[in-house]
Protein backbone atom coordinates (compact mmCIF):
# COMPACT_ATOMS: atom_id res chain seq x y z
CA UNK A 1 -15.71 -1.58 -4.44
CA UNK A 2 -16.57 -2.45 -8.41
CA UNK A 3 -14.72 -0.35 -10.57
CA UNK A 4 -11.32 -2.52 -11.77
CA UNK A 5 -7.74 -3.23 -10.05
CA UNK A 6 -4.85 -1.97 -12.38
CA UNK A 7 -2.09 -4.33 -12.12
CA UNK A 8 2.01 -2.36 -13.10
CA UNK A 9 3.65 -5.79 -14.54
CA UNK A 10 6.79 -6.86 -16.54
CA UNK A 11 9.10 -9.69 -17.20
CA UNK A 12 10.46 -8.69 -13.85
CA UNK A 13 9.83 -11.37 -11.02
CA UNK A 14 8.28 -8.96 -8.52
CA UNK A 15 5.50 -7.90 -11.04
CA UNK A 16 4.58 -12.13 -10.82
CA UNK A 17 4.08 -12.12 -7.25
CA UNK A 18 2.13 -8.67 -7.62
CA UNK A 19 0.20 -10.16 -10.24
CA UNK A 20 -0.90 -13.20 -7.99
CA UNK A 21 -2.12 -11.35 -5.41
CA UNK A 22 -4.34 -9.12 -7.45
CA UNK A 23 -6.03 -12.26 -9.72
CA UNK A 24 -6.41 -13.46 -5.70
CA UNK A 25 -8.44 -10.33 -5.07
CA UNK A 26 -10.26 -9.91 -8.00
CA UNK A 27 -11.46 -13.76 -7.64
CA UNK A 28 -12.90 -12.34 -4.39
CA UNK A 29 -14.44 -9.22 -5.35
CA UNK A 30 -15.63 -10.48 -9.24
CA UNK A 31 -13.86 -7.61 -10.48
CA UNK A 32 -11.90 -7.50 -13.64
CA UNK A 33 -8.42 -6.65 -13.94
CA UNK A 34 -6.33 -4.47 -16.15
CA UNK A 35 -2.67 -5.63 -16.58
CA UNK A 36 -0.87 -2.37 -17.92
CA UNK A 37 2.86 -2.68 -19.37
CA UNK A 38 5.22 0.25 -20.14
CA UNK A 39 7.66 0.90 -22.08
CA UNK A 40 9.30 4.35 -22.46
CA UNK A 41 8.25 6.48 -25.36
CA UNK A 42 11.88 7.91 -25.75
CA UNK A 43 12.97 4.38 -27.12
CA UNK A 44 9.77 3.99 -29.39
CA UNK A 45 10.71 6.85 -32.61
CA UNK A 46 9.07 5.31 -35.36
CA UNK A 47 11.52 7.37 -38.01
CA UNK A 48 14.02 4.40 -36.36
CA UNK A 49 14.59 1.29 -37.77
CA UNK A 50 14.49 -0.86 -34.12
CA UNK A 51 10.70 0.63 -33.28
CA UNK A 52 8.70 -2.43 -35.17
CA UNK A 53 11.23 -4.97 -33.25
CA UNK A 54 10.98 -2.84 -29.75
CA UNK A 55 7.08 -2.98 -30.40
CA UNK A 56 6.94 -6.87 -31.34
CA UNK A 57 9.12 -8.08 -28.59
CA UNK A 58 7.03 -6.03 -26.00
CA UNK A 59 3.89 -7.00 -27.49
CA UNK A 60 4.87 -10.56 -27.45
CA UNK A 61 5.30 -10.51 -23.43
CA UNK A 62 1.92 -8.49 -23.00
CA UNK A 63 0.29 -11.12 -24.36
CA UNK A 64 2.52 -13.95 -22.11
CA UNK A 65 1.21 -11.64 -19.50
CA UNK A 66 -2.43 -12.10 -20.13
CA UNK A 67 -2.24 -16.03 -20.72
CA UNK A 68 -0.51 -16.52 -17.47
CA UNK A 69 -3.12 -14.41 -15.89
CA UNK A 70 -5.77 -16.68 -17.38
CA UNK A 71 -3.91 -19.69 -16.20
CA UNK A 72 -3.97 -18.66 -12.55
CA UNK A 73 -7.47 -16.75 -12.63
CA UNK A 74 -9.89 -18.51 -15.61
CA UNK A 75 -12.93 -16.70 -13.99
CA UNK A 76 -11.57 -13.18 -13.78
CA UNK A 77 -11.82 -10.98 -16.67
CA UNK A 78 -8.48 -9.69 -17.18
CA UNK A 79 -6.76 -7.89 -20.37
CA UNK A 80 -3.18 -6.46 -20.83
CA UNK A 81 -2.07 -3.36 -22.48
CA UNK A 82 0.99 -1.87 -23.73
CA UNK A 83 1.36 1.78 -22.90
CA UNK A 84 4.33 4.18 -23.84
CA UNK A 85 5.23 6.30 -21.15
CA UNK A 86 6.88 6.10 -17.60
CA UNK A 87 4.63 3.06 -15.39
CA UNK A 88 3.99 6.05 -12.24
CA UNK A 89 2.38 8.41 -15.12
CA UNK A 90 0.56 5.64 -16.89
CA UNK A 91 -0.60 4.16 -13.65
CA UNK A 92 -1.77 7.59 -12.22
CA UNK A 93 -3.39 8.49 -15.15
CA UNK A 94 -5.38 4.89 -14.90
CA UNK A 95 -5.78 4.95 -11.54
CA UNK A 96 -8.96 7.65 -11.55
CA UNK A 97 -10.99 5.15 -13.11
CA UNK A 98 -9.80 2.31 -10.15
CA UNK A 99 -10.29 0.72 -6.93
CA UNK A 100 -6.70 -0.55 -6.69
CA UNK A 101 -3.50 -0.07 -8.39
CA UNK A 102 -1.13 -3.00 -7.52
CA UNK A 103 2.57 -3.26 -7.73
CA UNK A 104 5.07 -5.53 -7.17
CA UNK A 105 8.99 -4.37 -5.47
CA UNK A 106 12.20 -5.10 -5.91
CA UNK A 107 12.84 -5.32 -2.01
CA UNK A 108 12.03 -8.22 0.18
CA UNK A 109 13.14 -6.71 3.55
CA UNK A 110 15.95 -4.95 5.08
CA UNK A 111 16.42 -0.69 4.83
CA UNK A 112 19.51 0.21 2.52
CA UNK A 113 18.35 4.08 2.78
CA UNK A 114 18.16 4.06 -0.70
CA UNK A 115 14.60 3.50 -1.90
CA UNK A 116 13.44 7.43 -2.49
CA UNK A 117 13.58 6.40 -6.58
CA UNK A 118 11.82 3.44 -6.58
CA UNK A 119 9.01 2.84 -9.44
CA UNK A 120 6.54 1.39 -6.30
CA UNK A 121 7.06 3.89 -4.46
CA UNK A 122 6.53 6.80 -7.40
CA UNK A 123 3.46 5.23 -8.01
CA UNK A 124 2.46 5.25 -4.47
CA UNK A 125 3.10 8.90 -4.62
CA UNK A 126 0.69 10.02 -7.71
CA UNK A 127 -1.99 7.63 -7.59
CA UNK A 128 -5.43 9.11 -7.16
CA UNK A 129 -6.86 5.12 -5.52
CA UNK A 130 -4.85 3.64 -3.24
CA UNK A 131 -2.04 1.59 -4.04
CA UNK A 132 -0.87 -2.47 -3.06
CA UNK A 133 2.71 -3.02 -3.24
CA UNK A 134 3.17 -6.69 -3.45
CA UNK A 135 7.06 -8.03 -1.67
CA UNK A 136 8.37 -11.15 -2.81
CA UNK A 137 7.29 -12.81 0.26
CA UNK A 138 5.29 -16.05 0.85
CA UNK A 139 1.59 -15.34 0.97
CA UNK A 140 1.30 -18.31 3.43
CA UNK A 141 0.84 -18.33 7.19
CA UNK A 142 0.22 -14.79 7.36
CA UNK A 143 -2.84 -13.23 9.58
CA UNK A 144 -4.45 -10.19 10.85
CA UNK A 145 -4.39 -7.02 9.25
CA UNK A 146 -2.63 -4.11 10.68
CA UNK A 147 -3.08 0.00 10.15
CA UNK A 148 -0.98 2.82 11.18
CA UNK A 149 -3.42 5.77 13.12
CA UNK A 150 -2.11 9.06 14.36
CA UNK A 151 -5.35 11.02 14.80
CA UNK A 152 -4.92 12.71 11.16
CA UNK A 153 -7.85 13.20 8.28
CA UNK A 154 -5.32 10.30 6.38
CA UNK A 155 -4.99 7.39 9.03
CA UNK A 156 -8.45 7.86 9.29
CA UNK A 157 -9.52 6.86 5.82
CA UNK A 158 -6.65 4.35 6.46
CA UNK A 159 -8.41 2.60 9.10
CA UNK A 160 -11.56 2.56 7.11
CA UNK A 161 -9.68 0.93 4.64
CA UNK A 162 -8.40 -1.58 6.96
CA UNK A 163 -11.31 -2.16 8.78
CA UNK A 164 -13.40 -2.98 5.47
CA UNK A 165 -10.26 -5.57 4.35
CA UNK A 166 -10.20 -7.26 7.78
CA UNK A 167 -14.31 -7.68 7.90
CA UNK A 168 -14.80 -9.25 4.33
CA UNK A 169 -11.31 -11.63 4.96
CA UNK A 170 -12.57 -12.28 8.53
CA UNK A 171 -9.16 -11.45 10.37
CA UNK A 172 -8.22 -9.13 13.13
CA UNK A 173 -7.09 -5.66 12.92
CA UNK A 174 -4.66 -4.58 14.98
CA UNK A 175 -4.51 -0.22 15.11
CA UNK A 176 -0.76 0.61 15.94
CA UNK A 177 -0.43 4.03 17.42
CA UNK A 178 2.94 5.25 18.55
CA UNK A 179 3.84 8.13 20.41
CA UNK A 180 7.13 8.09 21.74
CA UNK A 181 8.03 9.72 24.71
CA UNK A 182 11.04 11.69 25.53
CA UNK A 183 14.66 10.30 26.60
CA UNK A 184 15.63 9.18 29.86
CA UNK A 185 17.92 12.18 30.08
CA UNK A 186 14.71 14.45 30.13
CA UNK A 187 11.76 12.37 31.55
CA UNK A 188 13.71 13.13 34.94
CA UNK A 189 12.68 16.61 34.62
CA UNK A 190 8.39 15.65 34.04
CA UNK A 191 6.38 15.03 36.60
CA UNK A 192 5.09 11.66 36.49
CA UNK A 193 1.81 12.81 36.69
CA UNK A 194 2.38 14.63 33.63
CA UNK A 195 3.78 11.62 31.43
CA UNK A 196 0.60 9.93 32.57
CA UNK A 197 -1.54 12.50 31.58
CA UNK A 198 0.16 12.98 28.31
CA UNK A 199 -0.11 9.40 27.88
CA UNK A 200 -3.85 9.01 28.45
CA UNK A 201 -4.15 11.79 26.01
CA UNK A 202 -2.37 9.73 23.17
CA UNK A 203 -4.68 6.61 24.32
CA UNK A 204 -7.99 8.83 23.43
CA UNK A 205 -6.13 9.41 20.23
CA UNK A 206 -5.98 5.50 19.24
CA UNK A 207 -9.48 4.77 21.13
CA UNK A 208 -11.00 7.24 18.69
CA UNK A 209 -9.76 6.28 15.92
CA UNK A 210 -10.81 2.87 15.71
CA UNK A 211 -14.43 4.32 17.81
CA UNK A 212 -17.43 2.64 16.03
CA UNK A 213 -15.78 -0.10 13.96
CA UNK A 214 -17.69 -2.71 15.50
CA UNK A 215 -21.17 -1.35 15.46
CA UNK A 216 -20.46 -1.35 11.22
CA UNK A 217 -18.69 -4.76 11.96
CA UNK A 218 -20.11 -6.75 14.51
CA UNK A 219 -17.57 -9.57 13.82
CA UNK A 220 -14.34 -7.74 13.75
CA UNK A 221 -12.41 -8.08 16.57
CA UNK A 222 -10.00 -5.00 16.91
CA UNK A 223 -6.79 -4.91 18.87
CA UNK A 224 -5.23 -1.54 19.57
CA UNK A 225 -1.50 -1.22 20.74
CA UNK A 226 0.04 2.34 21.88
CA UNK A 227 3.97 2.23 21.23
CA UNK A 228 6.09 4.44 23.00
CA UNK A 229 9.57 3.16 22.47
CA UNK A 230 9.75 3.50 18.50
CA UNK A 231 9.15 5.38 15.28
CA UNK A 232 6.06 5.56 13.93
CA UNK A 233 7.61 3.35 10.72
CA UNK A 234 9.23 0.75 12.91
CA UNK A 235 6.15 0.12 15.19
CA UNK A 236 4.24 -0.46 12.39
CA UNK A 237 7.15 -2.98 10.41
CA UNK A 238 7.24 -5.06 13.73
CA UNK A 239 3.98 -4.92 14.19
CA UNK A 240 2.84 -6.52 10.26
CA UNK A 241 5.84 -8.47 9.97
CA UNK A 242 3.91 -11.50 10.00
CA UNK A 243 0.50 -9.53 8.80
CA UNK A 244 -2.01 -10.71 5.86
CA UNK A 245 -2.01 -6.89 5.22
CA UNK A 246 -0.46 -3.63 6.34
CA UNK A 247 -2.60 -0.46 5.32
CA UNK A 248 -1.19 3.40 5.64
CA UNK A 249 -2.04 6.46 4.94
CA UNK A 250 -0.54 8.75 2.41
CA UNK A 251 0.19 11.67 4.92
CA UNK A 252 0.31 11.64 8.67
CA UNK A 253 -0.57 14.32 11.24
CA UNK A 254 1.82 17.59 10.34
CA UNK A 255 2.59 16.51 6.96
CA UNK A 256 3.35 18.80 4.29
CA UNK A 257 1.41 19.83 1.16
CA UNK A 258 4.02 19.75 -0.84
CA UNK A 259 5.28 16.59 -0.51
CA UNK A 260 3.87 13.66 -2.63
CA UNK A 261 3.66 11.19 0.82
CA UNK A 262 4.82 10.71 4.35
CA UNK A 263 8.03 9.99 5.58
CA UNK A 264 6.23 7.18 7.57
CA UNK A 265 4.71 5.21 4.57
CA UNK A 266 8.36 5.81 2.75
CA UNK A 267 9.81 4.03 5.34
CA UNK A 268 7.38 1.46 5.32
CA UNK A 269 7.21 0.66 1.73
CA UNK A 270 10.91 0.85 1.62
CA UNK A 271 10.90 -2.61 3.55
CA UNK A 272 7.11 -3.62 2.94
CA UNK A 273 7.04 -6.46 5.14
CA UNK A 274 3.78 -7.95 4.00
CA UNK A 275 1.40 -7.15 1.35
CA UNK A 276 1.21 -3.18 1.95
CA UNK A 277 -1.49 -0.77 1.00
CA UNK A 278 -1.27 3.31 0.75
CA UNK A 279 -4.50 4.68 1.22
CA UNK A 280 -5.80 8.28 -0.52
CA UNK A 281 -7.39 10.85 1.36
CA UNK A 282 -10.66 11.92 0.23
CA UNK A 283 -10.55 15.23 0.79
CA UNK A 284 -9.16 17.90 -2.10
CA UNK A 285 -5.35 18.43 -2.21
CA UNK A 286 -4.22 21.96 -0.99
């Protein structure tokens, strides 16, 4: 993983936090960093008389932007841009030429049901690397990095994702599987032995998806947990809520093509309780 992280920043206080974490990873990978601002080419006409002073002033916190970076990083190589346009084109458009594309958010935690126009999560959406969205959280006393699996093509390159970050930062990883199981009301109606059966069945689905992580990692130690009394979204938001890292894929099993991502890793980034990472799938988009 050599090719640069993209940072999304502003004057915003999210974007600082975001922009933290990133200088923290690039320090540990000795990659450089590209801190892209925005602003909107509908407010930039230059046949107006406020486009030299719109241009200024945003140039003026670009460069605030890369001193600070050079403050908290002096050994990573790391240069802001301004960029017209909306920040989930720009950053999309960027992105091909990335390993990372990090973001800060404007939510800490709690679900208002309102998050479906949210800049992170856009970005989440059209990125062609996968994409960090940074909470205003502390970074502190966090551990153990946790991925979402549900037997698809896209939790799989999640866990590879996951397994990789949990290796090189030498922390567990903890697969979180769940597959609920019908109501009381019509349990009373399956055989037991056919719960169980269907329940093995969704262990073989976890087991396999982490199968072979510790021959490529000798030193991770993998935990796997099978939920069956929760959504997908809130097993995984109780599971990293004190996580260094929660990775998910873009799509999981029976999604769509048409839609941009999951309603899972909506959810999830919606409340982002930790340092959160949507993975890409690899294979072409139908």
């Amino acid at each position: 993983m050599d090719r640069k992280i993209i940072v999304g920043v502003d004057e915003l206080e999210p974007s600082a936090t975001a922009l933290e974490w990133a200088l923290r990873r690039a320090e540990e990978l000795d990659v450089p960093v590209a801190l892209v601002h925005t602003v909107q080419a509908a407010w930039l006409a230059e046949g107006y008389g406020y486009y030299n002073s719109i241009i200024d002033e945003e140039q003026g916190l670009v460069r605030q932007i890369e001193s600070r970076a050079a403050e908290l990083a002096p050994t990573v190589t790391a240069t802001a841009t301004l960029r017209t346009g909306t920040a989930p084109h720009v950053l999309s458009e960027l992105s091909h030429d990335a390993s990372l594309v990090v973001v800060g958010t404007d939510r800490k935690t709690g679900y208002d049901g309102d998050f479906f126009g949210s800049v992170s999560l856009q970005i989440a959406a059209q990125s062609a690397c996968p994409v960090a969205v940074i909470p205003e959280l502390p970074f502190g006393d966090r551990s153990g990095v946790v991925v979402g699996v549900d037997g698809s093509e896209d939790a799989l390159d999640a866990v590879e994702f996951a397994a990789a970050e949990a290796d090189r930062t030498g922390q567990d990883l903890t697969a979180v599987y769940a597959a609920r199981v019908p109501t009381q009301r019509v349990l009373k109606y399956i055989p037991e032995e056919s719960i169980a059966e269907r329940l093995d069945e969704e262990r073989v689905v976890l087991a396999e998806s982490v199968a072979g992580l510790t021959t490529r990692y000798p030193d991770l130690i993998v935990h796997q947990i099978l939920v069956t009394d929760s959504t997908p979204a809130r097993a995984l938001l109780h599971a990293a809520v004190n996580a260094q890292l929660l990775v998910v894929g873009s799509h999981g099993r029976g999604a769509l093509s048409r839609l941009w991502m999951g309603s899972v890793s909506h959810e999830v980034l919606g409340q982002a309780p930790c340092p959160t990472v949507i993975t890409r799938t690899r294979h072409a988009k139908s």
